[in-house]
C-alpha atoms as a PDB file:
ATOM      1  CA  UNK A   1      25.274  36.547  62.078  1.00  0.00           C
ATOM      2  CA  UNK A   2      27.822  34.710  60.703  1.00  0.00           C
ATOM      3  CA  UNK A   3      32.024  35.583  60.362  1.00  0.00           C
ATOM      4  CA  UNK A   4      34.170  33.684  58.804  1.00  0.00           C
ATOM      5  CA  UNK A   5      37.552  33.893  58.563  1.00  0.00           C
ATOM      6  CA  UNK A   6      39.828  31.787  56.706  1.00  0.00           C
ATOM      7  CA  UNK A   7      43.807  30.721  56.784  1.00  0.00           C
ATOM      8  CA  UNK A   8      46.837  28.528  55.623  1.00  0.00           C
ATOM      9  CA  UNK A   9      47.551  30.864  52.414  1.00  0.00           C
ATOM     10  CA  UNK A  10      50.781  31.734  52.442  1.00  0.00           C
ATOM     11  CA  UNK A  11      54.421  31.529  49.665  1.00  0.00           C
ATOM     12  CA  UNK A  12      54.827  28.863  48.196  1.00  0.00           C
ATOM     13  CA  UNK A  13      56.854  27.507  45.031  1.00  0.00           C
ATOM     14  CA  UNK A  14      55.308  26.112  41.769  1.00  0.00           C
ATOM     15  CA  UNK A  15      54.291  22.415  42.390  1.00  0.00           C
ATOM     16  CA  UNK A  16      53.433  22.544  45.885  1.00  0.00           C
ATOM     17  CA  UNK A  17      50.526  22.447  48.135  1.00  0.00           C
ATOM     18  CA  UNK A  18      48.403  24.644  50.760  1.00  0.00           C
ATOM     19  CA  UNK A  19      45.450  23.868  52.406  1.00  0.00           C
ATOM     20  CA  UNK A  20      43.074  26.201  53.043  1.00  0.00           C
ATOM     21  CA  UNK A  21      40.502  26.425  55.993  1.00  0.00           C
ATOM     22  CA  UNK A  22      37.322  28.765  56.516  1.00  0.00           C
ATOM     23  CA  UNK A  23      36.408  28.541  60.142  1.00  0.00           C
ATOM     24  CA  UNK A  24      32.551  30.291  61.411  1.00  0.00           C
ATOM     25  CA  UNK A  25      31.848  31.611  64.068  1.00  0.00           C
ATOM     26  CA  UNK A  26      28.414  30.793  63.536  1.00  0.00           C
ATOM     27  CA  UNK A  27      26.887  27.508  63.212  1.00  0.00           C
ATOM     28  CA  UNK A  28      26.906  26.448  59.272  1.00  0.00           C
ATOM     29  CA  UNK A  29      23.416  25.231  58.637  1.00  0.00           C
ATOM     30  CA  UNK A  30      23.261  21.340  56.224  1.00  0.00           C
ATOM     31  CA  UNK A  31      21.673  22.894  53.899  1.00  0.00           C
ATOM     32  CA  UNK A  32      23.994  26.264  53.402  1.00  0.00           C
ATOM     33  CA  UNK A  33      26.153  26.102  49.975  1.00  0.00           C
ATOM     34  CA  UNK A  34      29.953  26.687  50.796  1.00  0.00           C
ATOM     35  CA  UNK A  35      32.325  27.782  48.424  1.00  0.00           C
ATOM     36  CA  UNK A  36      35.873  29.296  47.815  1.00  0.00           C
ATOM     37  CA  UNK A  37      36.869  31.979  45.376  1.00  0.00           C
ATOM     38  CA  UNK A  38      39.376  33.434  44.457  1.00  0.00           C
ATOM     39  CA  UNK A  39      40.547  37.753  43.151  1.00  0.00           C
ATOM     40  CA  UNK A  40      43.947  38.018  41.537  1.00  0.00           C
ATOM     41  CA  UNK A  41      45.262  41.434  41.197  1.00  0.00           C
ATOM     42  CA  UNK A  42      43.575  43.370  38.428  1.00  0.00           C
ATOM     43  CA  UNK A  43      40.574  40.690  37.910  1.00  0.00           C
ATOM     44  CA  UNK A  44      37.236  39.990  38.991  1.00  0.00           C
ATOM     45  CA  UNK A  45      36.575  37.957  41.909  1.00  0.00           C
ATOM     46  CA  UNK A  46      36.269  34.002  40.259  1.00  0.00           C
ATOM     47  CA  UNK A  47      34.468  31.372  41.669  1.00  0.00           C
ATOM     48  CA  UNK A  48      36.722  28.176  42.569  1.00  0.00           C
ATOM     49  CA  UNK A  49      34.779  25.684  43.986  1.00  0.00           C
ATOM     50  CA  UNK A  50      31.345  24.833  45.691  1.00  0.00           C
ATOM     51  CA  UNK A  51      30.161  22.057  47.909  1.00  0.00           C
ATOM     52  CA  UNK A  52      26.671  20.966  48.722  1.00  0.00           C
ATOM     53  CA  UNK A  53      25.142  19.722  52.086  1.00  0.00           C
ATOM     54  CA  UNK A  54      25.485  16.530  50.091  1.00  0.00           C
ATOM     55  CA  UNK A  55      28.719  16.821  49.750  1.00  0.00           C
ATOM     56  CA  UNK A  56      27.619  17.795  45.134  1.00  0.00           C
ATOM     57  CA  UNK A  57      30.978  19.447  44.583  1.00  0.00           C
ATOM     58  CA  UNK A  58      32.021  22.053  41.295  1.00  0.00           C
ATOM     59  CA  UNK A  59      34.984  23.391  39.938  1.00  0.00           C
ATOM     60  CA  UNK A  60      36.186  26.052  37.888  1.00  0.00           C
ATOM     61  CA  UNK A  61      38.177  23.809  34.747  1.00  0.00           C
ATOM     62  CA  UNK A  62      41.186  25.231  35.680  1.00  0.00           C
ATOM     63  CA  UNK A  63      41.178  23.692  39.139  1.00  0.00           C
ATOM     64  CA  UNK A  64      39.967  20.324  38.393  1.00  0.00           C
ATOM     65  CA  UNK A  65      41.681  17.564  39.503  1.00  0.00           C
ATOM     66  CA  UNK A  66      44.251  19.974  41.494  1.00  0.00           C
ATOM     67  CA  UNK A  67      41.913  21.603  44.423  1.00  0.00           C
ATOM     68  CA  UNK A  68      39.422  19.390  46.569  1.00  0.00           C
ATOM     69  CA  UNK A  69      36.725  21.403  48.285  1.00  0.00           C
ATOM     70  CA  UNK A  70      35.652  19.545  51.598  1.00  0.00           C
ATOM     71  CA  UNK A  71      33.398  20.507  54.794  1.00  0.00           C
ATOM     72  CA  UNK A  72      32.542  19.759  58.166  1.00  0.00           C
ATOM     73  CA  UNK A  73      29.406  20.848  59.731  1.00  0.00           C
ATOM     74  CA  UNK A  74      29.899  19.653  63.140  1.00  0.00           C
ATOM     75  CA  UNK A  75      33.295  21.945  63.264  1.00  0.00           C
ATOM     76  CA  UNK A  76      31.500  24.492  61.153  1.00  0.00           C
ATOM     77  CA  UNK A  77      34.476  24.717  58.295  1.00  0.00           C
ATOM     78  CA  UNK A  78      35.578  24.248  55.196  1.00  0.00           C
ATOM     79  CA  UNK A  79      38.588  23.416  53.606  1.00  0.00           C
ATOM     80  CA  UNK A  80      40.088  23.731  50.144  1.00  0.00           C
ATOM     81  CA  UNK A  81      43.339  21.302  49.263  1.00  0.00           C
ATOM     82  CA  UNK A  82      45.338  22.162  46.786  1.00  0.00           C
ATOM     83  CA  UNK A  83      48.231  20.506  45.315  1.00  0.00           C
ATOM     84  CA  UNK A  84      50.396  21.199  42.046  1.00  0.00           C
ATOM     85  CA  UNK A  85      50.274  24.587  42.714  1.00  0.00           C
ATOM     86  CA  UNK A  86      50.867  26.751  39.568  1.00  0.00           C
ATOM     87  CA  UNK A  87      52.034  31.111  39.578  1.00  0.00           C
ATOM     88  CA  UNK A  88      48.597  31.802  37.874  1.00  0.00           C
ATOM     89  CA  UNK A  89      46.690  30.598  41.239  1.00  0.00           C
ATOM     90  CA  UNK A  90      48.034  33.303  43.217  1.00  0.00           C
ATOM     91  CA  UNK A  91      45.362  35.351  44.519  1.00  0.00           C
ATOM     92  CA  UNK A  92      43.587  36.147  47.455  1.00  0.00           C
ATOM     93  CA  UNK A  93      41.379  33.183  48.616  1.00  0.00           C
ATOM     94  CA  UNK A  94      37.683  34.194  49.649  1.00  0.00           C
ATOM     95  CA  UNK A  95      35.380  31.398  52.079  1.00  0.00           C
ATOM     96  CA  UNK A  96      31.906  32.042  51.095  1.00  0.00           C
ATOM     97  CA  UNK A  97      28.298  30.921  52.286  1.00  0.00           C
ATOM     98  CA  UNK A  98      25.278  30.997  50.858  1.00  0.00           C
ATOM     99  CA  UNK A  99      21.926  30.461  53.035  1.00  0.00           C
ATOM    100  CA  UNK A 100      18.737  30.145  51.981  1.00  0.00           C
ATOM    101  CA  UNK A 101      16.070  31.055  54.629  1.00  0.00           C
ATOM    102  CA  UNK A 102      12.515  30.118  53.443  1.00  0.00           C
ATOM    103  CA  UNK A 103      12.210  32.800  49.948  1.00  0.00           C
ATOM    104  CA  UNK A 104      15.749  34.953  51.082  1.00  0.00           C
ATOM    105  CA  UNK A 105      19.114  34.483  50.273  1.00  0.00           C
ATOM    106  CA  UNK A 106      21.669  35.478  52.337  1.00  0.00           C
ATOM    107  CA  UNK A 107      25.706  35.289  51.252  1.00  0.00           C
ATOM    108  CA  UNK A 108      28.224  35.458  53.834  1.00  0.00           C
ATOM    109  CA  UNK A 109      31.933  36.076  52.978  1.00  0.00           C
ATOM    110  CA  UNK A 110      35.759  35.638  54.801  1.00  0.00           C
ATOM    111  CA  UNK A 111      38.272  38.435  54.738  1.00  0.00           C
ATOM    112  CA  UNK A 112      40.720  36.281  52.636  1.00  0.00           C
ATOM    113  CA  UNK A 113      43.760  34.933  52.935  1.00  0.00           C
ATOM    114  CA  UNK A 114      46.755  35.288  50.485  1.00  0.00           C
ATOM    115  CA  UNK A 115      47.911  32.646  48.556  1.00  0.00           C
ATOM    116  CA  UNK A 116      51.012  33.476  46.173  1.00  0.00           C
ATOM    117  CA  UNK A 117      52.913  30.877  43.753  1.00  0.00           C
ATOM    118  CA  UNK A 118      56.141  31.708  42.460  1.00  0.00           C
ATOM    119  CA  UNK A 119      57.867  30.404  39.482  1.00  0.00           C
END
């Protein structure tokens, strides 16, 4: 079983900069997918960003070139940088894993941490 839990959200003006971590309790497998989304009040849960065991890494257009999405397996976490902070990223900040065991998939998800930008 794997539990993650995540921090480093917290208040922070328009411009500025978190960085958020996702720390398992469980040993994160090379070949599991890691990923951060994100829910903002009154909308679906988004994805944000994804990163490979070979460190492929996506993002949602609205956080390109303003988020970085990076792991480490030997510390089993991920982190999510992000810088220029604008009011419309405030949400709360899921960690997510995806493992693929022979033909099953499992997903495992964080509790979430706030993140709110004011204007």
């Amino acid at each position: 079983q794997v539990q993650l839990v995540e921090s480093g959200g917290g208040l922070v003006q328009a411009g500025g900069s978190l960085r958020l971590s996702c720390a398992s309790s469980g040993i994160i497998f090379s070949t599991d997918v890691m990923g951060w989304y994100r829910q903002a009040p009154g909308k679906q849960r988004e994805l944000v960003a994804t990163i490979t065991s070979g460190g492929s890494t996506t993002y949602t257009d609205s956080v390109k070139g303003r988020f970085t999405i990076s792991r480490d397996n030997a510390k089993n976490t991920a982190s999510l940088q992000m810088v220029s902070l604008k009011p419309e990223d405030t949400a709360v900040y899921y960690c997510k894993i995806v493992r693929r065991v022979v033909s099953t998939t499992y997903a495992y998800w964080g509790q979430g941490t706030q993140v709110t930008v004011s204007s």
